[in-house]
Protein backbone atom coordinates (compact mmCIF):
# COMPACT_ATOMS: atom_id res chain seq x y z
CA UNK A 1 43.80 126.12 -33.98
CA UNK A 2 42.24 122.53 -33.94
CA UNK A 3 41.66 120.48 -36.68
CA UNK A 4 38.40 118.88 -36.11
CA UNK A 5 38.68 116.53 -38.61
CA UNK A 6 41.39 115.14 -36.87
CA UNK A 7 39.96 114.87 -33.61
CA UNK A 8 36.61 113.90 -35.11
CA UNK A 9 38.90 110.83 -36.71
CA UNK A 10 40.05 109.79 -33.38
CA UNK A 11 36.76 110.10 -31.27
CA UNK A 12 35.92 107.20 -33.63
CA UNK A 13 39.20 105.37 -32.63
CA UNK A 14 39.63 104.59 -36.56
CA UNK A 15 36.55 101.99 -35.93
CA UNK A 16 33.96 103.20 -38.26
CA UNK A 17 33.20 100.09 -39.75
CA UNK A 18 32.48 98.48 -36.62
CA UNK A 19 29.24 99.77 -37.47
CA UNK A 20 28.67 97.15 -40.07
CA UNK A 21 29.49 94.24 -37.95
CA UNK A 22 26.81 95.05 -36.01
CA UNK A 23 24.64 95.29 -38.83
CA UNK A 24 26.00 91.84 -39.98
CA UNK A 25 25.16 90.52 -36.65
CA UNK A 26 21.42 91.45 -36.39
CA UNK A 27 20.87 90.67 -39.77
CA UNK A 28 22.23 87.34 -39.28
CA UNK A 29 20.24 86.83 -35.69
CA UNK A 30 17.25 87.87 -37.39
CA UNK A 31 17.65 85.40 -40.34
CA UNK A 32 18.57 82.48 -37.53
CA UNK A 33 15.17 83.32 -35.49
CA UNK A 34 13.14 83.13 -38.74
CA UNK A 35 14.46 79.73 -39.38
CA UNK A 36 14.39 78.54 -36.36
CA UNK A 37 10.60 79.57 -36.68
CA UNK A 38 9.88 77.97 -40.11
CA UNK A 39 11.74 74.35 -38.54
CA UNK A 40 9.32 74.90 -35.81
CA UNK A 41 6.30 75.50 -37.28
CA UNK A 42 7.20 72.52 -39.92
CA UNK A 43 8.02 69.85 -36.66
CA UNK A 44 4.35 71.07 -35.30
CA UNK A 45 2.74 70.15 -38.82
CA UNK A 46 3.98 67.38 -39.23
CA UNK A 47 3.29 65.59 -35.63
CA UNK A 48 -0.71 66.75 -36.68
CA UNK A 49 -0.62 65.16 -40.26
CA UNK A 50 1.09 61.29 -38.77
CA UNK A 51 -1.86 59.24 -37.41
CA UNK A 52 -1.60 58.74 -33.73
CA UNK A 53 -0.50 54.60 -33.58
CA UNK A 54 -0.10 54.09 -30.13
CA UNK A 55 -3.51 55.77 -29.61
CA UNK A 56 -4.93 53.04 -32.06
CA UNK A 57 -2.53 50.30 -30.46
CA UNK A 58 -4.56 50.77 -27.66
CA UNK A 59 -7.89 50.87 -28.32
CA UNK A 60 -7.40 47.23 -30.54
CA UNK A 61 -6.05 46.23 -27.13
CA UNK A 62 -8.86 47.43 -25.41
CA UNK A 63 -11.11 45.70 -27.94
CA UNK A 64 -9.34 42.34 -28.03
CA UNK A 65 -9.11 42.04 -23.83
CA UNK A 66 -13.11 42.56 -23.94
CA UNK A 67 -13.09 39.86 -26.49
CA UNK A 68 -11.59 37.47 -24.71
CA UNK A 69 -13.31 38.32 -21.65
CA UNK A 70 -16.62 37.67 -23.67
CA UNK A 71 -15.07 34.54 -24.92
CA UNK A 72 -14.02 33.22 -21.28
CA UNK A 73 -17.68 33.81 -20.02
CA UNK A 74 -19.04 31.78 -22.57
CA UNK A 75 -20.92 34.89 -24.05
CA UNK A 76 -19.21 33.84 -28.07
CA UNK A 77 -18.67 30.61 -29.93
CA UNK A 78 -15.48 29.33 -31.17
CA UNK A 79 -16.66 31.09 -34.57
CA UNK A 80 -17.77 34.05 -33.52
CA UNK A 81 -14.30 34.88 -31.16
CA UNK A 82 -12.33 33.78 -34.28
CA UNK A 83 -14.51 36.24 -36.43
CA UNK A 84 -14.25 39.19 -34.72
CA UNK A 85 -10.79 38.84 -33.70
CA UNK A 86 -9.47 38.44 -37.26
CA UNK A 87 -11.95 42.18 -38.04
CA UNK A 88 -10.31 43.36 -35.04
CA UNK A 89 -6.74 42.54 -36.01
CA UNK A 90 -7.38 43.54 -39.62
CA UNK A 91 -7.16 40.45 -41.03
């Protein structure tokens, strides 16, 4: 007669804690996508929260080419253009 424990032993191949590794595994992919979530989420916060510089760059650009246009058509004095460039510069 058979001894199914035996054979039941070696359908397994002696590899039932393979198993567990793949437990390990997904626990550990699982733990990795979470993480990779939280940096994500963290990277997205924080580019809202800086102040957009090159946005404000510009638009003192912007401001100080229209002054000096002004300026070159005679449309400011000497004071004025000084004034308004030093509020425009933050000065």
């Amino acid at each position: 007669m058979m001894n199914y424990r035996h054979y039941g032993h070696e359908m397994m191949g002696g590899y039932h804690w393979f198993g567990f590794v793949w437990v390990f595994i997904a626990i550990v992919l699982v733990i990795a996508v979470v993480f990779l979530i939280v940096k994500v989420m963290q990277n997205k916060q924080q580019e809202n929260n800086q102040p957009k510089q090159s946005h404000t760059k510009k638009e003192e650009n912007n401001a100080l080419n229209i002054l000096q246009e002004r300026y070159a058509k005679g449309e400011l004095t000497d004071e004025e253009y000084e004034h308004k460039k030093s509020v425009l510069k933050g000065e």
